[in-house]
N, C-alpha and C. Protein backbone atom coordinates (compact mmCIF):
# COMPACT_ATOMS: atom_id res chain seq x y z
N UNK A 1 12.58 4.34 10.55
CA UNK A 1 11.38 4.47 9.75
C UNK A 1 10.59 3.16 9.83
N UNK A 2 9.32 3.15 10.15
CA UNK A 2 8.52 2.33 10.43
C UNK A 2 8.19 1.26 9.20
N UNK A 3 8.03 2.11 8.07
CA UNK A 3 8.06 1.60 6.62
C UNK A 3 9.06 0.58 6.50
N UNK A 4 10.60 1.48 6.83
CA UNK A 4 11.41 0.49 6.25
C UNK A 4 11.74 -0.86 7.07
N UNK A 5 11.11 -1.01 8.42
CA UNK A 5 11.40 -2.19 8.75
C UNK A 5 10.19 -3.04 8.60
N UNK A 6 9.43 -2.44 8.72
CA UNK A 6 8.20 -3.62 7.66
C UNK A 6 8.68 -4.09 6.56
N UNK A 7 9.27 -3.65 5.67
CA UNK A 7 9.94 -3.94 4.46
C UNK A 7 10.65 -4.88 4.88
N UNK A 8 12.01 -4.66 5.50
CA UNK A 8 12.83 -5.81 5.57
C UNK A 8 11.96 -6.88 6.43
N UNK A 9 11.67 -6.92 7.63
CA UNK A 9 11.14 -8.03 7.91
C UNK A 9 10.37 -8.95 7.33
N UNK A 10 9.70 -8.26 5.96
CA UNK A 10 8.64 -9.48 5.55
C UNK A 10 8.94 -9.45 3.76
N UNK A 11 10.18 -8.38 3.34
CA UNK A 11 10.62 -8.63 2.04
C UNK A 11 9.33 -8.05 0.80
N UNK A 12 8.63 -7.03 2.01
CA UNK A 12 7.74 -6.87 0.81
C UNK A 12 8.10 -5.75 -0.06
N UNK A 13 7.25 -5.78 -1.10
CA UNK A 13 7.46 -4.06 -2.36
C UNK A 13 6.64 -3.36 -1.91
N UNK A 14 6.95 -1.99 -2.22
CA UNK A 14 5.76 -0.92 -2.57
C UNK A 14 5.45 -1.17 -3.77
N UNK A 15 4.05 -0.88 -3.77
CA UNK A 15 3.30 -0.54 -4.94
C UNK A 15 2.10 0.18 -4.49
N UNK A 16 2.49 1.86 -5.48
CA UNK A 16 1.65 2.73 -5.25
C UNK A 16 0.50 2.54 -6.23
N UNK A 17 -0.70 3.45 -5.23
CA UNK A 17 -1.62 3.36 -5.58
C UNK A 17 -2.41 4.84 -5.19
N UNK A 18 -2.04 5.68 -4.67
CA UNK A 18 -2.19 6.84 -4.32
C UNK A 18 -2.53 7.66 -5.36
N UNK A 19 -3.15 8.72 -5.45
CA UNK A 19 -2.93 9.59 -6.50
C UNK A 19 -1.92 10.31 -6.88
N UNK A 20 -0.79 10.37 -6.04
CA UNK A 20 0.65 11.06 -6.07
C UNK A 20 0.78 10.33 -7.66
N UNK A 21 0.48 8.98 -7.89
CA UNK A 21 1.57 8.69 -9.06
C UNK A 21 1.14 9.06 -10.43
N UNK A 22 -0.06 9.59 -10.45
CA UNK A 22 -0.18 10.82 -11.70
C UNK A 22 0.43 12.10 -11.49
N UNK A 23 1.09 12.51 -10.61
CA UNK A 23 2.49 13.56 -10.94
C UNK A 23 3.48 13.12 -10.84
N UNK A 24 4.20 13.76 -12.01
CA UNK A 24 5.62 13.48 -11.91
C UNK A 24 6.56 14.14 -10.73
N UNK A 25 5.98 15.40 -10.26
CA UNK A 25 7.01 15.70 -9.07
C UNK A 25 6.66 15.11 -7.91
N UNK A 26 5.00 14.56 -7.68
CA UNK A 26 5.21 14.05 -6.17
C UNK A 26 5.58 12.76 -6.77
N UNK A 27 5.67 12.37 -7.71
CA UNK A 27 6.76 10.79 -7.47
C UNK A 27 8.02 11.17 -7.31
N UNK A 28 8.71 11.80 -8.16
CA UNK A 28 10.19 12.02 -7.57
C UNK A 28 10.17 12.68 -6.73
N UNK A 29 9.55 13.04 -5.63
CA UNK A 29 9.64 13.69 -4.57
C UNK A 29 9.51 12.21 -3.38
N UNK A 30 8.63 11.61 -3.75
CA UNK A 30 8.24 10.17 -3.05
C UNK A 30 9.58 9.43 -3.22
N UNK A 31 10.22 8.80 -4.44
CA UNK A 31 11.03 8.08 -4.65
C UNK A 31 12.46 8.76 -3.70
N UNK A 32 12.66 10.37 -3.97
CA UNK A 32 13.93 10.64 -3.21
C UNK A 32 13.53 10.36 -1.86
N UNK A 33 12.57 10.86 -1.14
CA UNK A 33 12.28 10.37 -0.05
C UNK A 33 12.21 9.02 0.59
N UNK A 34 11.82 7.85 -0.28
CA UNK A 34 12.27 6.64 0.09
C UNK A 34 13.34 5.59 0.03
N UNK A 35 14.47 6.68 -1.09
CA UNK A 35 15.78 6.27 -1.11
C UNK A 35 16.53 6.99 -0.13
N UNK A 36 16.23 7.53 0.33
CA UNK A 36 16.79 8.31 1.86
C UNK A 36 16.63 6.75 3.01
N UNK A 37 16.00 5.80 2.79
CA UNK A 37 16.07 4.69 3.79
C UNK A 37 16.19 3.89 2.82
N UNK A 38 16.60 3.59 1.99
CA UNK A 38 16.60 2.49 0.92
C UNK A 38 15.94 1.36 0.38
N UNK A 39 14.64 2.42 0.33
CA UNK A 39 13.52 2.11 -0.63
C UNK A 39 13.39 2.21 -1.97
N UNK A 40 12.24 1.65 -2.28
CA UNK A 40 11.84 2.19 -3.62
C UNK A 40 10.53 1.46 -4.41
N UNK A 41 10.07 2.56 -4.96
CA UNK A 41 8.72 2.06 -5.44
C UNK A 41 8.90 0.66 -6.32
N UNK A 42 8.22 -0.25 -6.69
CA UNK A 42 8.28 -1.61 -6.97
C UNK A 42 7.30 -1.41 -8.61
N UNK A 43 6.20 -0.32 -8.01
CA UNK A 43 5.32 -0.37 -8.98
C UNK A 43 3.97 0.37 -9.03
N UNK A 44 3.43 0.80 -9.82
CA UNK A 44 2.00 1.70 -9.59
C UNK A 44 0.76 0.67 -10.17
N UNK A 45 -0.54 0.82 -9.13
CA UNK A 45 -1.38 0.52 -10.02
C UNK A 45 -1.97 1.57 -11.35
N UNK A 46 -3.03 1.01 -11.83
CA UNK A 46 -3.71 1.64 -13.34
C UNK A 46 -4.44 2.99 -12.82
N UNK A 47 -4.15 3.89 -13.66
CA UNK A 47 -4.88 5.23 -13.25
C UNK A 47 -6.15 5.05 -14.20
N UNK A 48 -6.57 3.98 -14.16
CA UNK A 48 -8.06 3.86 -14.63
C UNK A 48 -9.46 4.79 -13.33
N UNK A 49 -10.01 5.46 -13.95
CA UNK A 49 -10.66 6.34 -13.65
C UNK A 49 -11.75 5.80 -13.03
N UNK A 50 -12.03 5.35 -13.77
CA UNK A 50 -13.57 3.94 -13.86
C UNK A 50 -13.36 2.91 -12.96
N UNK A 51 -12.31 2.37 -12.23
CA UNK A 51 -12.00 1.92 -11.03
C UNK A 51 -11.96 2.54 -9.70
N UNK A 52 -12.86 1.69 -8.87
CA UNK A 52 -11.98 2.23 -7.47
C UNK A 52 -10.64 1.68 -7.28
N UNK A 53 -10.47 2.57 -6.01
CA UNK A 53 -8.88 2.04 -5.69
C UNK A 53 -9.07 0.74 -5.68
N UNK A 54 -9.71 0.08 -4.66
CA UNK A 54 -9.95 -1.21 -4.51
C UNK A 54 -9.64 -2.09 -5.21
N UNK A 55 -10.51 -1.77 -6.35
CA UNK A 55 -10.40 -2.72 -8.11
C UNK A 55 -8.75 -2.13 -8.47
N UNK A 56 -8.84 -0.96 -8.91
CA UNK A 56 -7.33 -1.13 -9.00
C UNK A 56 -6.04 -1.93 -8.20
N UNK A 57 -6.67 -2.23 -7.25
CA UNK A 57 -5.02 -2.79 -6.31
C UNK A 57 -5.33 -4.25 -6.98
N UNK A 58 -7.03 -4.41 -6.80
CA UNK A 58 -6.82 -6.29 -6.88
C UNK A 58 -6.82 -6.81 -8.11
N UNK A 59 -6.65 -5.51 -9.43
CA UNK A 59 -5.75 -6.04 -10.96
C UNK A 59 -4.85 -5.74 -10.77
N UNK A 60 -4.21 -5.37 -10.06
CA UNK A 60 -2.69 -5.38 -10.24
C UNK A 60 -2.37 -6.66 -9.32
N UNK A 61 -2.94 -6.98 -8.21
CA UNK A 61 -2.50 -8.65 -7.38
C UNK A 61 -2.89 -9.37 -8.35
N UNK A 62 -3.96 -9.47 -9.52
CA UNK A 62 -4.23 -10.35 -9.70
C UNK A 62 -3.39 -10.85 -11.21
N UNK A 63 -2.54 -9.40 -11.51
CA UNK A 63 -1.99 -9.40 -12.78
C UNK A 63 -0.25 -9.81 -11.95
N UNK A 64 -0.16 -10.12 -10.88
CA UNK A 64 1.04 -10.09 -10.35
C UNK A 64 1.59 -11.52 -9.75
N UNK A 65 1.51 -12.62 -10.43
CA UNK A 65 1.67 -14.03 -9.68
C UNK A 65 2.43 -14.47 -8.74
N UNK A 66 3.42 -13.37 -8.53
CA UNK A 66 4.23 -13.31 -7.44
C UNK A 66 3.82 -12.21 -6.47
N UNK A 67 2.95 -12.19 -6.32
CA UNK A 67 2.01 -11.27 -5.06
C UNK A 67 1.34 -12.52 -4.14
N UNK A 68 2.11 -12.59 -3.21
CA UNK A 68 1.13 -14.30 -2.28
C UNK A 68 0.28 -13.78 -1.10
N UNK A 69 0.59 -12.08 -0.68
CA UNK A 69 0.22 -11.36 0.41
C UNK A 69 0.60 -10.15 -0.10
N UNK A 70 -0.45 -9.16 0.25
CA UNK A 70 -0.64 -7.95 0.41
C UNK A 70 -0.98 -7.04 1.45
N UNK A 71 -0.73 -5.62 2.09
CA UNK A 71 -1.57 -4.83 2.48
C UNK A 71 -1.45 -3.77 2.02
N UNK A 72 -2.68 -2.80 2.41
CA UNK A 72 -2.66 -1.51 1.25
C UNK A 72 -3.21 -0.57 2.99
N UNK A 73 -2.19 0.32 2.83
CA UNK A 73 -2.26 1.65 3.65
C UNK A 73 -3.16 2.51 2.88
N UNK A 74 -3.68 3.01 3.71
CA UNK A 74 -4.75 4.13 3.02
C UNK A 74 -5.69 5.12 4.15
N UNK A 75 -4.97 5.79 4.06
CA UNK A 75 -5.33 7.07 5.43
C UNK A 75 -6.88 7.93 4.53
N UNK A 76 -7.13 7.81 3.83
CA UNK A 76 -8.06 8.07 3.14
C UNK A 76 -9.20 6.98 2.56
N UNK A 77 -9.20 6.02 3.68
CA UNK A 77 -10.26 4.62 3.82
C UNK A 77 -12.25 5.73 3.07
N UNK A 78 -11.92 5.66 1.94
CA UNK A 78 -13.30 5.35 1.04
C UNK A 78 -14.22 4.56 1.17
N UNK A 79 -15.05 4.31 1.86
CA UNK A 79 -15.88 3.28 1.75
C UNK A 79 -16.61 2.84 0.72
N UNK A 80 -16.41 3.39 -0.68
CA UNK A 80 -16.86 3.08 -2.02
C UNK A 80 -15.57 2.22 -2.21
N UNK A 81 -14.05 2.51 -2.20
CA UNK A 81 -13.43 1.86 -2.58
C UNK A 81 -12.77 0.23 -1.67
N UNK A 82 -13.31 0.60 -0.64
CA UNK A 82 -13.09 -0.86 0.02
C UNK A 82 -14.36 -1.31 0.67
N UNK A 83 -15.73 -1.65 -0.17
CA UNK A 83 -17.00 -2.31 0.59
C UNK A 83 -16.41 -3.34 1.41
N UNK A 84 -17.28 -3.85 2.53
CA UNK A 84 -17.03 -5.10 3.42
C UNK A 84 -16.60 -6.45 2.16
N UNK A 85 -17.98 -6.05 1.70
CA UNK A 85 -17.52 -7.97 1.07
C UNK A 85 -16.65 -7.89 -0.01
N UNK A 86 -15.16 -6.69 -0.37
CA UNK A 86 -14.64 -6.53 -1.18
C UNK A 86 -13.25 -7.49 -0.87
N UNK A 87 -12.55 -8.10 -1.68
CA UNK A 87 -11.70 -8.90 -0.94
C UNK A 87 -10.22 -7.86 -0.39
N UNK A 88 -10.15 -6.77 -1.68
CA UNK A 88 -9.04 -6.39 -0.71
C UNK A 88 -9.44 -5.72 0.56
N UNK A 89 -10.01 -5.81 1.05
CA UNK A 89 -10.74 -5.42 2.12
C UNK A 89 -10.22 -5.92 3.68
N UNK A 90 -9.99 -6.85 3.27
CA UNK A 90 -9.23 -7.55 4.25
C UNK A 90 -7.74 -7.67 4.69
N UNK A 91 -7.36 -6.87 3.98
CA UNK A 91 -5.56 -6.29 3.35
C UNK A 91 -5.97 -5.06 3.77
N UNK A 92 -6.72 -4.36 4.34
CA UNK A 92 -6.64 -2.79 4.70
C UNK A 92 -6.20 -2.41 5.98
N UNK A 93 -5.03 -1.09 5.98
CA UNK A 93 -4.70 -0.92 7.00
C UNK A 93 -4.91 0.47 7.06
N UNK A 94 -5.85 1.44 8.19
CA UNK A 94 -6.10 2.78 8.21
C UNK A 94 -5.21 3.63 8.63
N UNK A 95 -3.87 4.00 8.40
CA UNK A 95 -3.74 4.91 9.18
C UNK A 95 -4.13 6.16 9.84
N UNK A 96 -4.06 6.99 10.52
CA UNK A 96 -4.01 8.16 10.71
C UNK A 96 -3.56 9.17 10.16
N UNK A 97 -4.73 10.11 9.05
CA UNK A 97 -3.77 11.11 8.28
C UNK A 97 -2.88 11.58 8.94
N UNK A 98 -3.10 12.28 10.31
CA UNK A 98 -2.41 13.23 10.96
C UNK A 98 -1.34 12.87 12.08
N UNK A 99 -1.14 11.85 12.00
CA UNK A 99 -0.19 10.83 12.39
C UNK A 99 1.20 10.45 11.45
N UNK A 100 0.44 9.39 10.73
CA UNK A 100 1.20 8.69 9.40
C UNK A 100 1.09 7.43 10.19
N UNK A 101 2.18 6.52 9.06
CA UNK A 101 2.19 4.74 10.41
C UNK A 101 2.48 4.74 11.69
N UNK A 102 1.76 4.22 12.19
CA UNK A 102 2.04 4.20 13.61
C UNK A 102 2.76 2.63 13.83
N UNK A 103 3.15 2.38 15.05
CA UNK A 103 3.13 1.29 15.41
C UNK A 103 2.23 0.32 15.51
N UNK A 104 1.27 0.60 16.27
CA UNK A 104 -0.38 -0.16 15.45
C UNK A 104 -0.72 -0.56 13.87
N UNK A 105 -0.02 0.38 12.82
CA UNK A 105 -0.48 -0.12 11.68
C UNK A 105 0.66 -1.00 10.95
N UNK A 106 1.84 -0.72 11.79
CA UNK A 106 2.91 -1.67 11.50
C UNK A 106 2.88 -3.45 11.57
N UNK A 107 2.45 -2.99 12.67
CA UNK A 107 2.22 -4.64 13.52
C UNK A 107 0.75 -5.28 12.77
N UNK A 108 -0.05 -4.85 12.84
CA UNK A 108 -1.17 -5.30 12.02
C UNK A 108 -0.95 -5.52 10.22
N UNK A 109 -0.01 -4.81 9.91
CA UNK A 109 0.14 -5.39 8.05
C UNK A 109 1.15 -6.16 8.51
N UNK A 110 2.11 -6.27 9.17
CA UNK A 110 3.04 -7.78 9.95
C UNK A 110 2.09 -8.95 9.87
N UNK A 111 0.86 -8.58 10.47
CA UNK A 111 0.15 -9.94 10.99
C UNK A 111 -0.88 -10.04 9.48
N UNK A 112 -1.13 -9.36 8.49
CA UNK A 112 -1.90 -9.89 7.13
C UNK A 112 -0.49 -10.27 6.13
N UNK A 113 0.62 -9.53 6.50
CA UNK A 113 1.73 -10.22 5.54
C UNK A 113 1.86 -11.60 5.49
N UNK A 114 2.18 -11.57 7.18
CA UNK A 114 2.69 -13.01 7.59
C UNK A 114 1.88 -13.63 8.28
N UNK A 115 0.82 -13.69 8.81
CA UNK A 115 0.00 -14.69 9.36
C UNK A 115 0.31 -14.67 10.91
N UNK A 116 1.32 -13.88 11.21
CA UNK A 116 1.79 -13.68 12.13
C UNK A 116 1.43 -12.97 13.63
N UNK A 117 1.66 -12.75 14.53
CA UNK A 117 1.37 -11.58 15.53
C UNK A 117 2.41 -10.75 15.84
């Protein structure tokens, strides 16, 4: 799973931000599914309404002092919720709905985690 070695290599959390985490079955449907590789959600942002995603991810980095790097997957790239001059903006990685992660979106949140290539 592509997920889970991004994870170990760079020690990062999930934290959802999807709309899944206003149901309770697609989270426990999410959570069994990512304890099947030995994952697990870390944390949700605010289901504030009145936010874009955007704003939601960057109160939760900004409410999180141990957040030093981020990226946010989002196969559903809004352009209300991530304008250019928005900062998480630069933490965005598109996947392919009809795909999922690819190797391309692996290697590219590698290189905003870690500074890395």
């Amino acid at each position: 799973m592509r997920l889970k070695r991004l994870v170990t290599q760079t020690s990062a959390r999930i934290v959802l931000c999807s709309s899944w985490r206003t149901s309770r079955d697609h989270m426990a449907w999410l959570e069994q599914q990512l304890a099947l590789y030995g994952l697990s959600i870390y944390g949700t942002t605010n289901e504030d309404s009145s936010m874009g995603r955007g704003q939601q991810i960057m109160e939760w980095v900004h409410n999180h002092e141990n957040c030093d790097s981020f990226v946010v997957f989002d196969d559903d790239n809004d352009a209300r919720d991530y304008p250019p001059e928005a900062e998480v903006t630069a933490h965005l990685v598109v996947p392919l709905y009809s795909e999922g992660l690819r190797d391309v979106d692996i290697k590219e949140a590698y290189k905003i985690l870690t500074g890395q290539e």
